[in-house]
PDB file of N, CA and C in Angstrom:
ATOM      1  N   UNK A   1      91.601  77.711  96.364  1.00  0.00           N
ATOM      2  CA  UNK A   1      92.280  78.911  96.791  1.00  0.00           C
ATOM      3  C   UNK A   1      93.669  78.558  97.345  1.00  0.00           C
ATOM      4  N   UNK A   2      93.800  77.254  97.916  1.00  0.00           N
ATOM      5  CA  UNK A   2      94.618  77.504  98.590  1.00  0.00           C
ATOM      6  C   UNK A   2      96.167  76.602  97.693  1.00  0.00           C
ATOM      7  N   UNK A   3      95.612  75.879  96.990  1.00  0.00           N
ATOM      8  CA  UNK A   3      96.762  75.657  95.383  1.00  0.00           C
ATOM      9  C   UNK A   3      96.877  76.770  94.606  1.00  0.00           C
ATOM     10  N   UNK A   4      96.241  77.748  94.285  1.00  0.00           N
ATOM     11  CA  UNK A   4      96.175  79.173  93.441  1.00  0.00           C
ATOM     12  C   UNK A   4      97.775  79.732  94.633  1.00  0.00           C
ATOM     13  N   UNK A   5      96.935  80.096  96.159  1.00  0.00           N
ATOM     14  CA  UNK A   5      98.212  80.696  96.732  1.00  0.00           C
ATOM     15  C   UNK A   5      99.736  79.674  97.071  1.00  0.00           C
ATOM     16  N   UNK A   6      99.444  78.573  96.806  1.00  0.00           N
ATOM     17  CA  UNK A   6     100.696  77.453  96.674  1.00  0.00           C
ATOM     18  C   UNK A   6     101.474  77.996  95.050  1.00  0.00           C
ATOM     19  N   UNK A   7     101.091  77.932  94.177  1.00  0.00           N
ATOM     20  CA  UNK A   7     101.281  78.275  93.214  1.00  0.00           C
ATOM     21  C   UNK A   7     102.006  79.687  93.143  1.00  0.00           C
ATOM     22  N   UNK A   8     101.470  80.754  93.525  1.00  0.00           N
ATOM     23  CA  UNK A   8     101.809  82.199  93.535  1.00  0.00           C
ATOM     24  C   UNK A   8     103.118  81.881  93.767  1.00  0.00           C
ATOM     25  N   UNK A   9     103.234  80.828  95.177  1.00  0.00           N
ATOM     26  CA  UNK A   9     104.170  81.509  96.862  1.00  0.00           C
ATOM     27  C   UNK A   9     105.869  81.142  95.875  1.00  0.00           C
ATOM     28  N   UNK A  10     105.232  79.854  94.865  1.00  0.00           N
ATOM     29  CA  UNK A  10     106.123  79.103  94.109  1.00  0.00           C
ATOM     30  C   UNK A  10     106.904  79.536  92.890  1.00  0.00           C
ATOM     31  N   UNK A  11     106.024  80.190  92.130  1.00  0.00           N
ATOM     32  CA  UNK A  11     106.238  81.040  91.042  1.00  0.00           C
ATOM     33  C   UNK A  11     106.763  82.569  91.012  1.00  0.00           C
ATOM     34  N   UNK A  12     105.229  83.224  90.561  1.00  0.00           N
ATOM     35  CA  UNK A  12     105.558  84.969  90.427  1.00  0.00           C
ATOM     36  C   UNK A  12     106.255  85.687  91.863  1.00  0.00           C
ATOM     37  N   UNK A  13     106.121  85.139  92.794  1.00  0.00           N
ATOM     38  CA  UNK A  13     106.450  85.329  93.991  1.00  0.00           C
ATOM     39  C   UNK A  13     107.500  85.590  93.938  1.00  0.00           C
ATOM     40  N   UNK A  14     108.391  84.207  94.290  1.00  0.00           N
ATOM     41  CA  UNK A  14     109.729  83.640  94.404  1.00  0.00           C
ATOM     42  C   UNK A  14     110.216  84.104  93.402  1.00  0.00           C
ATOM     43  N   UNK A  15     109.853  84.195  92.480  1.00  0.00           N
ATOM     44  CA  UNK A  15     110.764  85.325  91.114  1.00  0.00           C
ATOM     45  C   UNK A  15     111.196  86.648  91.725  1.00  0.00           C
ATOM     46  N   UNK A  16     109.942  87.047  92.048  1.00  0.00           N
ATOM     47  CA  UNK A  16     110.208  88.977  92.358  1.00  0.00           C
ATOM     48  C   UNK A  16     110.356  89.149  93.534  1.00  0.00           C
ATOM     49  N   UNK A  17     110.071  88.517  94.579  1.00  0.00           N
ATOM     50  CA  UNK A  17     110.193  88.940  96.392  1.00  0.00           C
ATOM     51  C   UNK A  17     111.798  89.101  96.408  1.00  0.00           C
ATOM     52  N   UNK A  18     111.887  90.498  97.302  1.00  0.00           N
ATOM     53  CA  UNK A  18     113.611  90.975  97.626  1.00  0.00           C
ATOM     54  C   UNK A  18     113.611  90.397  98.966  1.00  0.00           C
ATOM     55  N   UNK A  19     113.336  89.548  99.718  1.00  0.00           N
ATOM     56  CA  UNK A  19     113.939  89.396 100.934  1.00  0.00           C
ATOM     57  C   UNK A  19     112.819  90.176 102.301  1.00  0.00           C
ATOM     58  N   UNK A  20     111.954  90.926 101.212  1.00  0.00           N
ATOM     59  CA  UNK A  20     111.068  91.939 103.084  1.00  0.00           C
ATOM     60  C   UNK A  20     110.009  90.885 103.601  1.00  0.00           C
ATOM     61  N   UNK A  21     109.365  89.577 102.767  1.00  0.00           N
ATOM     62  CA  UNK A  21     108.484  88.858 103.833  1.00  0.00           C
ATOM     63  C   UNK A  21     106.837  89.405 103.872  1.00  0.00           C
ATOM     64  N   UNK A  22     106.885  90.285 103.097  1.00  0.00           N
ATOM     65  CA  UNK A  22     105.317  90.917 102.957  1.00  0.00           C
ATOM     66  C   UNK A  22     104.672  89.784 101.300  1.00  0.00           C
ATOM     67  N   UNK A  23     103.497  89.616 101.703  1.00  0.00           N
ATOM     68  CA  UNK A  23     103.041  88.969 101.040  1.00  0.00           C
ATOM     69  C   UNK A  23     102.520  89.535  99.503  1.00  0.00           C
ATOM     70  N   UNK A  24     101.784  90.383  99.243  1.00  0.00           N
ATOM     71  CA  UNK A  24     101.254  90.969  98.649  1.00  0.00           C
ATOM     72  C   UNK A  24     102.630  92.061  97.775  1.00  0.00           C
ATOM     73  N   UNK A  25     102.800  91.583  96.800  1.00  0.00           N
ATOM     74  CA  UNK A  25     103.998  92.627  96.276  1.00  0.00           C
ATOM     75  C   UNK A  25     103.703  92.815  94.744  1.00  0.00           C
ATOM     76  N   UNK A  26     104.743  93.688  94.378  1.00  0.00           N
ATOM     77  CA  UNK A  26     104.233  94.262  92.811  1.00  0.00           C
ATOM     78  C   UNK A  26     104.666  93.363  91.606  1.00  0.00           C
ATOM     79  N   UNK A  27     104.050  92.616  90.628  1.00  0.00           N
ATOM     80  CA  UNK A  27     104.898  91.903  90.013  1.00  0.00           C
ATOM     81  C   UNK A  27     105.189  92.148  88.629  1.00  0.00           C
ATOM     82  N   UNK A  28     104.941  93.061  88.547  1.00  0.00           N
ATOM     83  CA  UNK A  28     105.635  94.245  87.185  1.00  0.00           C
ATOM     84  C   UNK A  28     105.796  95.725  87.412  1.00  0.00           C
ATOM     85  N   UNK A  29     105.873  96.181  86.171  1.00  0.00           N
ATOM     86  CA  UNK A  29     106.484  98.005  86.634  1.00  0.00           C
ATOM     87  C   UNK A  29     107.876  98.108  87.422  1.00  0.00           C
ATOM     88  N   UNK A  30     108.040  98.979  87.643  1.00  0.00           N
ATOM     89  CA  UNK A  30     109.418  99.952  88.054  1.00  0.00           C
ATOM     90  C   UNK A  30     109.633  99.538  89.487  1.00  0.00           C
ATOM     91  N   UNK A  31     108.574  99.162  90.191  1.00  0.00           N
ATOM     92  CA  UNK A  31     108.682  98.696  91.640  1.00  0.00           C
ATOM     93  C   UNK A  31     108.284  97.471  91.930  1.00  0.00           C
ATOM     94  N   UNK A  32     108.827  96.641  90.820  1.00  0.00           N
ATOM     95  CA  UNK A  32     108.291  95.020  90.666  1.00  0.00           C
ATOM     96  C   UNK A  32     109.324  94.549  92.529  1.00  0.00           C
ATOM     97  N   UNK A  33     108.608  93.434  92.724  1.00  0.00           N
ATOM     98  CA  UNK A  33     109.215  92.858  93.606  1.00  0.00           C
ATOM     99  C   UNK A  33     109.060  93.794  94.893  1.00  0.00           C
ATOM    100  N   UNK A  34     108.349  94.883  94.898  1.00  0.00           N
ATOM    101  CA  UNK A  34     108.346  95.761  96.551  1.00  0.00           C
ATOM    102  C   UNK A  34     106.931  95.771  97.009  1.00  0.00           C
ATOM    103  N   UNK A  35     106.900  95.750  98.472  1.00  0.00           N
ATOM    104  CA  UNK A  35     105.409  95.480  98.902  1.00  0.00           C
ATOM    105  C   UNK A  35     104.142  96.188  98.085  1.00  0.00           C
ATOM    106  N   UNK A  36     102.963  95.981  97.920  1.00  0.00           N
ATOM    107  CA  UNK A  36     102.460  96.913  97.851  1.00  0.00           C
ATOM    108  C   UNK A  36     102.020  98.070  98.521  1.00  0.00           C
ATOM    109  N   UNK A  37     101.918  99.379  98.188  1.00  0.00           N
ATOM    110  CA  UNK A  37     101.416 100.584  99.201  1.00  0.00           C
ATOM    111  C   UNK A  37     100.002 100.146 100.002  1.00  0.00           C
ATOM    112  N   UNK A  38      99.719 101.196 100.398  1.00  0.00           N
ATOM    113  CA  UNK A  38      98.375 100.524 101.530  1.00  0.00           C
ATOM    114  C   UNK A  38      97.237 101.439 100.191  1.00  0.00           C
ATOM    115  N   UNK A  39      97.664 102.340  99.749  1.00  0.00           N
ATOM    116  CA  UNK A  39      96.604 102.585  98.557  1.00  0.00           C
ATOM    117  C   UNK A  39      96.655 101.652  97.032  1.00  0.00           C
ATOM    118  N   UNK A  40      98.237 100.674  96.895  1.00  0.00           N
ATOM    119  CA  UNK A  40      97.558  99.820  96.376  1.00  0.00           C
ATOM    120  C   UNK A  40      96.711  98.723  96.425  1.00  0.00           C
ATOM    121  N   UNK A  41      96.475  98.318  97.577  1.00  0.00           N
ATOM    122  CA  UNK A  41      95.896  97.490  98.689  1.00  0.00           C
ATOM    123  C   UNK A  41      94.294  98.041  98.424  1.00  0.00           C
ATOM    124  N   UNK A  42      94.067  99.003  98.792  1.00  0.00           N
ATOM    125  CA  UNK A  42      92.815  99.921  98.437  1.00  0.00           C
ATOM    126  C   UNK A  42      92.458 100.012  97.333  1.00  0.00           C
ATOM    127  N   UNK A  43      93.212 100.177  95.869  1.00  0.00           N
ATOM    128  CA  UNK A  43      92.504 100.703  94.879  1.00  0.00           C
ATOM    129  C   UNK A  43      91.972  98.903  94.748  1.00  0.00           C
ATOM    130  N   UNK A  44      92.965  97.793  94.923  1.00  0.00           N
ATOM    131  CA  UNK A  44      92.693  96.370  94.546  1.00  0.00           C
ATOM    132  C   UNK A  44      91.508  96.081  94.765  1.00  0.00           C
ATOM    133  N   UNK A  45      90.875  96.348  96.342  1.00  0.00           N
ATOM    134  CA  UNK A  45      89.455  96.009  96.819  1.00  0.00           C
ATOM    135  C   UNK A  45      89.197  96.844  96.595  1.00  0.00           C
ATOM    136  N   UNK A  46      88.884  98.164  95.899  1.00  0.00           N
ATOM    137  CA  UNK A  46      87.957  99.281  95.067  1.00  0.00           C
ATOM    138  C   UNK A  46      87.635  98.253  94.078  1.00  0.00           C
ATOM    139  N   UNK A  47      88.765  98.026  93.337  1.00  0.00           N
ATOM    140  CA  UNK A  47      87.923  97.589  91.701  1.00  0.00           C
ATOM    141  C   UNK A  47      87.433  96.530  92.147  1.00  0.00           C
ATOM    142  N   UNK A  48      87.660  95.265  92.729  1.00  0.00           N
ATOM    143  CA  UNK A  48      87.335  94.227  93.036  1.00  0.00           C
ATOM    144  C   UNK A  48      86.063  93.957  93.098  1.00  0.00           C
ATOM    145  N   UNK A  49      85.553  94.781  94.141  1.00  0.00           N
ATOM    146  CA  UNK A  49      84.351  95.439  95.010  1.00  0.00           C
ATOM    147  C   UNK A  49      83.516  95.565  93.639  1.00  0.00           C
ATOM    148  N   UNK A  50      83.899  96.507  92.673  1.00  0.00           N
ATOM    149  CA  UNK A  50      82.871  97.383  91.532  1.00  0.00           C
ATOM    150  C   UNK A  50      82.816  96.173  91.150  1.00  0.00           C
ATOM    151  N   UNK A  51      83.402  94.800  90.413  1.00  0.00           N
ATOM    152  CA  UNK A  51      83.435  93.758  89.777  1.00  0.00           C
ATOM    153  C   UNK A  51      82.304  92.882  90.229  1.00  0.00           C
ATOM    154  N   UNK A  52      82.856  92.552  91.803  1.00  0.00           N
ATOM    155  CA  UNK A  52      81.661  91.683  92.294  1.00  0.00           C
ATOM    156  C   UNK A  52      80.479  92.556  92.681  1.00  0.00           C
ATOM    157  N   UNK A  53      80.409  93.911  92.440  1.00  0.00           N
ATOM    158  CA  UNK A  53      78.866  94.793  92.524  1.00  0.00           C
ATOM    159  C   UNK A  53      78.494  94.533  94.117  1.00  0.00           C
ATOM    160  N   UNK A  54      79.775  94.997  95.082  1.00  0.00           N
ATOM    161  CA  UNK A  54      79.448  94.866  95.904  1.00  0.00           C
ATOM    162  C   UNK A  54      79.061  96.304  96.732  1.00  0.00           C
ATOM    163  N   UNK A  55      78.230  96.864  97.585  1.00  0.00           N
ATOM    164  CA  UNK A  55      77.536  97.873  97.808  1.00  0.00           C
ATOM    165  C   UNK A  55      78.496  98.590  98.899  1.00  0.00           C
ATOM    166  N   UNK A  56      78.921  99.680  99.137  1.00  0.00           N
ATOM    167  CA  UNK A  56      80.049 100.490  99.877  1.00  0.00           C
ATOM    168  C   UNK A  56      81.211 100.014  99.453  1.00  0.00           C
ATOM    169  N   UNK A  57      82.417 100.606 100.222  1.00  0.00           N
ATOM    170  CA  UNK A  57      83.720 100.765 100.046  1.00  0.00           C
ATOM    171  C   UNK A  57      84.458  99.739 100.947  1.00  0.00           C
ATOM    172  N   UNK A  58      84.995  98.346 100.541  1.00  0.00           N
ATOM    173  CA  UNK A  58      85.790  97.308 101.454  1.00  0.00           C
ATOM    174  C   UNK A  58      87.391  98.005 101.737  1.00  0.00           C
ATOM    175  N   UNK A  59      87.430  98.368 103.201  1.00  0.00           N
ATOM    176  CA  UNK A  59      88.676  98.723 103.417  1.00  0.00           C
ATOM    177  C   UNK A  59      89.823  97.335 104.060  1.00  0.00           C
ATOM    178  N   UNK A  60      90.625  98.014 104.116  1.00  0.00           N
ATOM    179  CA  UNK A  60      91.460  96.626 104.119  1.00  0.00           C
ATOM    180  C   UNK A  60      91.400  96.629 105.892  1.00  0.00           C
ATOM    181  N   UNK A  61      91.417  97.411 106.640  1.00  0.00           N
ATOM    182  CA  UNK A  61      91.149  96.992 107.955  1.00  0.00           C
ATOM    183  C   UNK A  61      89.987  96.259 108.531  1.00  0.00           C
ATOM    184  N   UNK A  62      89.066  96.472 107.463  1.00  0.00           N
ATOM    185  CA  UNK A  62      87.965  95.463 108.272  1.00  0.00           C
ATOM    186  C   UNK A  62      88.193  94.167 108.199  1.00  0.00           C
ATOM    187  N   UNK A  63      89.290  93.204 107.590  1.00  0.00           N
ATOM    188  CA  UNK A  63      89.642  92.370 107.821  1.00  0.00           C
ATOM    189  C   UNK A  63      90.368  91.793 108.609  1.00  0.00           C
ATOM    190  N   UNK A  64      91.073  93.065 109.399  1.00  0.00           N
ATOM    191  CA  UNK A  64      91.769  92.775 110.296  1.00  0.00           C
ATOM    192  C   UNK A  64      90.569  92.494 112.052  1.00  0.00           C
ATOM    193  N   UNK A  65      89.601  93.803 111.567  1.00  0.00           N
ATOM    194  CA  UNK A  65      88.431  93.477 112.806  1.00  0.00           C
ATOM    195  C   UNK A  65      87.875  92.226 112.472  1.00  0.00           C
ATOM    196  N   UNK A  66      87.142  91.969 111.322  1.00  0.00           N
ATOM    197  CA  UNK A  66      87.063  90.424 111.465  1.00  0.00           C
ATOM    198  C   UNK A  66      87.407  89.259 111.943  1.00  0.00           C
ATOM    199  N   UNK A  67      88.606  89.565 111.194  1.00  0.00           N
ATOM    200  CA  UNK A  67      90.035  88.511 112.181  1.00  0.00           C
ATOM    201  C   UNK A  67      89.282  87.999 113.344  1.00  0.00           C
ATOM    202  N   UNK A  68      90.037  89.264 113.831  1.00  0.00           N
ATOM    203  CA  UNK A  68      90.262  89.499 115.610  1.00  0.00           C
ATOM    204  C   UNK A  68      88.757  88.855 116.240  1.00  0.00           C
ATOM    205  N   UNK A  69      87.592  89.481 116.159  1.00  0.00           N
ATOM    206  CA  UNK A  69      86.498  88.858 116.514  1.00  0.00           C
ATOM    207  C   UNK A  69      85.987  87.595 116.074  1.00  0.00           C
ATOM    208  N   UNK A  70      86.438  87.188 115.161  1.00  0.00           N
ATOM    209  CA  UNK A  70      86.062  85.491 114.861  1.00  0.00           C
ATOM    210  C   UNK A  70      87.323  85.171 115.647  1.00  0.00           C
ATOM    211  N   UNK A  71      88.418  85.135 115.952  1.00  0.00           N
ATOM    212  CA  UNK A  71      89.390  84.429 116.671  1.00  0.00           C
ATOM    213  C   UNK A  71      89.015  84.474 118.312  1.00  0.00           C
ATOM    214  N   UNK A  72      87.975  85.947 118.708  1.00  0.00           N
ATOM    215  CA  UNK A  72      87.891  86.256 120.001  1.00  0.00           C
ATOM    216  C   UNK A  72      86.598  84.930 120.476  1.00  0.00           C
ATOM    217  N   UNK A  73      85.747  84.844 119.303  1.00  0.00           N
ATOM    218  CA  UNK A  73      84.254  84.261 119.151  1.00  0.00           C
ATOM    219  C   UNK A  73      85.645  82.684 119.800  1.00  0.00           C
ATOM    220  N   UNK A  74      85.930  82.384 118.829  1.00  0.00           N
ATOM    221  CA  UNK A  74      86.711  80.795 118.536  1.00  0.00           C
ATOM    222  C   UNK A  74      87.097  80.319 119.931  1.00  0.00           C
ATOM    223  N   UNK A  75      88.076  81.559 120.092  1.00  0.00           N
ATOM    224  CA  UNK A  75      89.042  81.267 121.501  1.00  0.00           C
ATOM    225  C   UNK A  75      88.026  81.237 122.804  1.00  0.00           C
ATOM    226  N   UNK A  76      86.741  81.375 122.775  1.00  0.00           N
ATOM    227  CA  UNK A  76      86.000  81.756 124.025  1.00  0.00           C
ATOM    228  C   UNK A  76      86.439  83.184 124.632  1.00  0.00           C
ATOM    229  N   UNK A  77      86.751  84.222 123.564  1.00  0.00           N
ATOM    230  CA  UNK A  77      86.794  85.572 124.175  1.00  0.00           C
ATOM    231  C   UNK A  77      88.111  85.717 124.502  1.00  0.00           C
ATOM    232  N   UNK A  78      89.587  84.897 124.452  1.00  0.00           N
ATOM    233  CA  UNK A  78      90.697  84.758 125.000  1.00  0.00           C
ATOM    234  C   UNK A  78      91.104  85.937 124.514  1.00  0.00           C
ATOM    235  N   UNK A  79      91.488  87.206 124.940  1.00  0.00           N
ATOM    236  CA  UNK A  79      92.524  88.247 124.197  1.00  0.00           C
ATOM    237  C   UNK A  79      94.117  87.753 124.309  1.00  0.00           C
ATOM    238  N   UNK A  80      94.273  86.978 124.989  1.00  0.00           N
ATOM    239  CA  UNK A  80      95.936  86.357 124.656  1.00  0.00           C
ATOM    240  C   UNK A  80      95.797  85.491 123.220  1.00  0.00           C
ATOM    241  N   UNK A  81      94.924  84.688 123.218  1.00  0.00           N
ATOM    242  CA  UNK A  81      94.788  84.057 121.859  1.00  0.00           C
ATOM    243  C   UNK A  81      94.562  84.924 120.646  1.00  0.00           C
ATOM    244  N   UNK A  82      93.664  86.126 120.560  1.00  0.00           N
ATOM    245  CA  UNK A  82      93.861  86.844 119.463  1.00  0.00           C
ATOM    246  C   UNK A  82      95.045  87.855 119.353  1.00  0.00           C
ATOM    247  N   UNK A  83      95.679  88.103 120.369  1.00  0.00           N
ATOM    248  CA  UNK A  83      96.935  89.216 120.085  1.00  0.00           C
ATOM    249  C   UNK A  83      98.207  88.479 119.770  1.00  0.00           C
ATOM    250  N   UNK A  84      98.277  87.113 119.825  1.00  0.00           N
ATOM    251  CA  UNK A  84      99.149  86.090 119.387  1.00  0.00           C
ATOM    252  C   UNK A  84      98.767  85.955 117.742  1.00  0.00           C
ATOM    253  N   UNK A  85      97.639  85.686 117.682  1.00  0.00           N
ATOM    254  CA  UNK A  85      97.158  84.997 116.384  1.00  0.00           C
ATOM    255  C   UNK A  85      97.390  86.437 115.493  1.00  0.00           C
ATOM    256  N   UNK A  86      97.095  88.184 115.954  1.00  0.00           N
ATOM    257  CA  UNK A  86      96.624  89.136 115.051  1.00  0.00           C
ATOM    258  C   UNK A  86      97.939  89.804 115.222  1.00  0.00           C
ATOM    259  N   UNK A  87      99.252  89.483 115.553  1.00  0.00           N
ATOM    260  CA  UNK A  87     100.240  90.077 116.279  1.00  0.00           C
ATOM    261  C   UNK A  87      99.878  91.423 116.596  1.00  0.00           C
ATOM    262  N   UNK A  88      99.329  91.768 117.397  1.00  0.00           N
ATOM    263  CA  UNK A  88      98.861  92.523 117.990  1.00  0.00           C
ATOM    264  C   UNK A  88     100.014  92.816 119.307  1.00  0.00           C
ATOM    265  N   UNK A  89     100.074  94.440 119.564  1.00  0.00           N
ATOM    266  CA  UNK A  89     101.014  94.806 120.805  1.00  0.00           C
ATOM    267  C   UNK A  89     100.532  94.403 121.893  1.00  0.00           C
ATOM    268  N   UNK A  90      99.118  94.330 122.558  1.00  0.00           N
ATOM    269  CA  UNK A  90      99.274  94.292 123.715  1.00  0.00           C
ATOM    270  C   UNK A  90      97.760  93.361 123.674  1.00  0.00           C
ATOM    271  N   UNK A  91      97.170  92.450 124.551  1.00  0.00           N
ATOM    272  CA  UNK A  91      96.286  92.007 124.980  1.00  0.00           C
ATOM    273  C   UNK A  91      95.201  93.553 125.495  1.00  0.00           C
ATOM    274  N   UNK A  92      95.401  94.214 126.087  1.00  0.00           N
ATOM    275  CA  UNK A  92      94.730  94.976 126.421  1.00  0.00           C
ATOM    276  C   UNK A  92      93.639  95.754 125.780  1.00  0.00           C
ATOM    277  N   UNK A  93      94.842  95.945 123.904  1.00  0.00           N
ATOM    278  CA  UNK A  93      94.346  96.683 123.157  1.00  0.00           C
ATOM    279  C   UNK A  93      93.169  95.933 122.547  1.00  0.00           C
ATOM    280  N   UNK A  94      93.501  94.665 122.056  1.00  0.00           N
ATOM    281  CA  UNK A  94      92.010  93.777 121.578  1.00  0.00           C
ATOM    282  C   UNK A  94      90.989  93.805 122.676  1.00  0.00           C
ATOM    283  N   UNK A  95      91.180  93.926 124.159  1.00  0.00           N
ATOM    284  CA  UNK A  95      89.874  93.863 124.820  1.00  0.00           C
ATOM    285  C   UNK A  95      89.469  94.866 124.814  1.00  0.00           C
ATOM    286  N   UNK A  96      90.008  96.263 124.454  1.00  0.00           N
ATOM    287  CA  UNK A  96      89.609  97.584 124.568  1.00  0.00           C
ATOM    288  C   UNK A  96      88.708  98.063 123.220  1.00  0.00           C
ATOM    289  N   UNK A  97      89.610  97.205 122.350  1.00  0.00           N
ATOM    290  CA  UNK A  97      89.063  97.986 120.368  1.00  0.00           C
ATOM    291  C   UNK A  97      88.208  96.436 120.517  1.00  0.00           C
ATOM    292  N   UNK A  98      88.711  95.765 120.229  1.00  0.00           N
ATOM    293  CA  UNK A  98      88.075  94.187 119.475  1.00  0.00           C
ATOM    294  C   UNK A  98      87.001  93.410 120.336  1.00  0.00           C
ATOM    295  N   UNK A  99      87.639  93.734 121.711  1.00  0.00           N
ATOM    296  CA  UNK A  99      86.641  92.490 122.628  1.00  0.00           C
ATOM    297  C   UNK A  99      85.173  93.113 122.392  1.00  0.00           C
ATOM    298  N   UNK A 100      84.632  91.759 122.703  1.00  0.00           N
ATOM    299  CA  UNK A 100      82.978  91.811 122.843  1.00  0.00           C
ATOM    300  C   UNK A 100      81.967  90.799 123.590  1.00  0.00           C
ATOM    301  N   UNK A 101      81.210  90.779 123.900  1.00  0.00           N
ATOM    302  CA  UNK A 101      80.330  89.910 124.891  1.00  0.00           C
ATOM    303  C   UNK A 101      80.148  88.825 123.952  1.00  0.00           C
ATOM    304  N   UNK A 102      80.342  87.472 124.426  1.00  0.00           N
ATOM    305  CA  UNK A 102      79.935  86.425 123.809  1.00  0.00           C
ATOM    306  C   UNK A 102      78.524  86.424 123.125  1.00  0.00           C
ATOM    307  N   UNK A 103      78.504  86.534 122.265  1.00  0.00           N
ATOM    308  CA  UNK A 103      77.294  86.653 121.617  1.00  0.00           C
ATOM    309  C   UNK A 103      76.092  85.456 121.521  1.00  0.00           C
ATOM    310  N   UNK A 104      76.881  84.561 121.939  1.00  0.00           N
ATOM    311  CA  UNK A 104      76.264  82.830 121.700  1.00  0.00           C
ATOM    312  C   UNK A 104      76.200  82.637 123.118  1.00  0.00           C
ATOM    313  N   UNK A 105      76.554  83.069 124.369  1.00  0.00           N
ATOM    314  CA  UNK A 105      76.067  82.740 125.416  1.00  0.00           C
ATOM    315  C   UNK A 105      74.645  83.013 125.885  1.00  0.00           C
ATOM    316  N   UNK A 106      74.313  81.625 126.381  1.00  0.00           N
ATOM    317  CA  UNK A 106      72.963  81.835 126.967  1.00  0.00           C
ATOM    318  C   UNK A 106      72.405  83.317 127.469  1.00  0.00           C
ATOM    319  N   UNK A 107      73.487  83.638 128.685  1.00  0.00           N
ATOM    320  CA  UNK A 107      72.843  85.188 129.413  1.00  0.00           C
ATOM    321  C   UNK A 107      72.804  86.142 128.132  1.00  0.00           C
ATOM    322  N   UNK A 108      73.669  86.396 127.159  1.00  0.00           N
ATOM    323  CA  UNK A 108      73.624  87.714 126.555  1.00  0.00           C
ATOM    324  C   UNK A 108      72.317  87.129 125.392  1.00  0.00           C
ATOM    325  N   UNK A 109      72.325  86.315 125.155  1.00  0.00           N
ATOM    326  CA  UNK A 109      70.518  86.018 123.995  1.00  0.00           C
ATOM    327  C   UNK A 109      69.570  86.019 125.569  1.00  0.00           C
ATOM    328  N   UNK A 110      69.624  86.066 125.921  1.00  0.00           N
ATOM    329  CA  UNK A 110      68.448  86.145 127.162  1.00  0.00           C
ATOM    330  C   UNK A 110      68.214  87.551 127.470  1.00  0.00           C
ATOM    331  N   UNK A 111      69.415  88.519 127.648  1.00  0.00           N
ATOM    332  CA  UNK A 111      69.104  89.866 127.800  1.00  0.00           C
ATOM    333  C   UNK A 111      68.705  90.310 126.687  1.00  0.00           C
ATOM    334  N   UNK A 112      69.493  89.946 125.475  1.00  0.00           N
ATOM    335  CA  UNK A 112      68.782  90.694 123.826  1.00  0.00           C
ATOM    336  C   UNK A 112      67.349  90.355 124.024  1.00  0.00           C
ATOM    337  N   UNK A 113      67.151  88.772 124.119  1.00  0.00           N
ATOM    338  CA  UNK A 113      65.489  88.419 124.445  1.00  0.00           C
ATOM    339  C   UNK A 113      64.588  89.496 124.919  1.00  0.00           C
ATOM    340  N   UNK A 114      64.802  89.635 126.593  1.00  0.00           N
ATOM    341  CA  UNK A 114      64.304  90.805 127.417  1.00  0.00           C
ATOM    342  C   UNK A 114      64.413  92.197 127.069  1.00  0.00           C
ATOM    343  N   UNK A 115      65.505  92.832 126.494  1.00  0.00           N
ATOM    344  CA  UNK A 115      65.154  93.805 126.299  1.00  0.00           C
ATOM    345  C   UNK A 115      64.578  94.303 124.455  1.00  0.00           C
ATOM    346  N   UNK A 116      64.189  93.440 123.722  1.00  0.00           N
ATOM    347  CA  UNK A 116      63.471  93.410 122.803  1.00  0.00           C
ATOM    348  C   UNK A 116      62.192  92.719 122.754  1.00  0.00           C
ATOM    349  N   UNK A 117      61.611  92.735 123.713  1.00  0.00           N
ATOM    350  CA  UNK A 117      60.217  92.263 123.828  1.00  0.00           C
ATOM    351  C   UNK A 117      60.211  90.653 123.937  1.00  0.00           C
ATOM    352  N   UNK A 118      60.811  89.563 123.548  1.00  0.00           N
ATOM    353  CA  UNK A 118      60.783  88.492 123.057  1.00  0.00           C
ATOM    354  C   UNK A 118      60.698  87.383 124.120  1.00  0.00           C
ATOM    355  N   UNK A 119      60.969  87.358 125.213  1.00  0.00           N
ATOM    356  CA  UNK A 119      60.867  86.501 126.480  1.00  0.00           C
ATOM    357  C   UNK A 119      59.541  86.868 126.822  1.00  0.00           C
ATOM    358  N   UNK A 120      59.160  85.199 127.108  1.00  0.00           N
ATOM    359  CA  UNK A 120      57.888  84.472 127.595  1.00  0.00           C
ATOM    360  C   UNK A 120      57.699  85.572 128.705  1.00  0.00           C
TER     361      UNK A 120
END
């Protein structure tokens, strides 16, 4: 994957990119070389999705929640580390939308334990 996107960044890229820095751009048609829309972004993981027969609709923001919570998991919960890493406006906003209880800490599998029947 990551020679495929070496390749792109080198080639079809660097041919058609005008200067905006967005990754994802058009590389034919009438609007060759301009970002793509956020519904071309969408129809991409529509068909994608039908291809690999994958079950519901992949929107492009759930990658951004992903992100954020594997970086929150990584960092030990740091919201300065994910609003750096997700450029994100404010620290506040990831502990408000994104943050979550360590999931791998002892106390929170001890309460899931207890309150699902499962402790001795």
């Amino acid at each position: 994957m990551i020679s495929s996107y070496c390749a792109c960044m080198t080639t079809e890229y660097a041919k058609c990119a005008t200067g905006h820095g967005m990754l994802l751009i058009q590389l034919a048609g009438p609007n060759r070389g301009e970002p793509w829309t956020a519904d071309g972004a969408r129809g991409m993981l529509r068909r994608a999705g039908r291809r690999a027969e994958l079950p519901g609709r992949i929107k492009p923001h759930t990658f951004r929640h992903t992100t954020t919570s594997k970086i929150l998991d990584i960092s030990g919960n740091d919201p300065m580390v994910a609003k750096v890493a997700g450029n994100w406006a404010s620290a506040r906003t990831v502990e408000e939308v994104y943050g979550h209880t360590d999931q791998h800490s002892p106390e929170f599998i001890a309460v899931l334990e207890a309150v699902w029947g499962e402790s001795e």
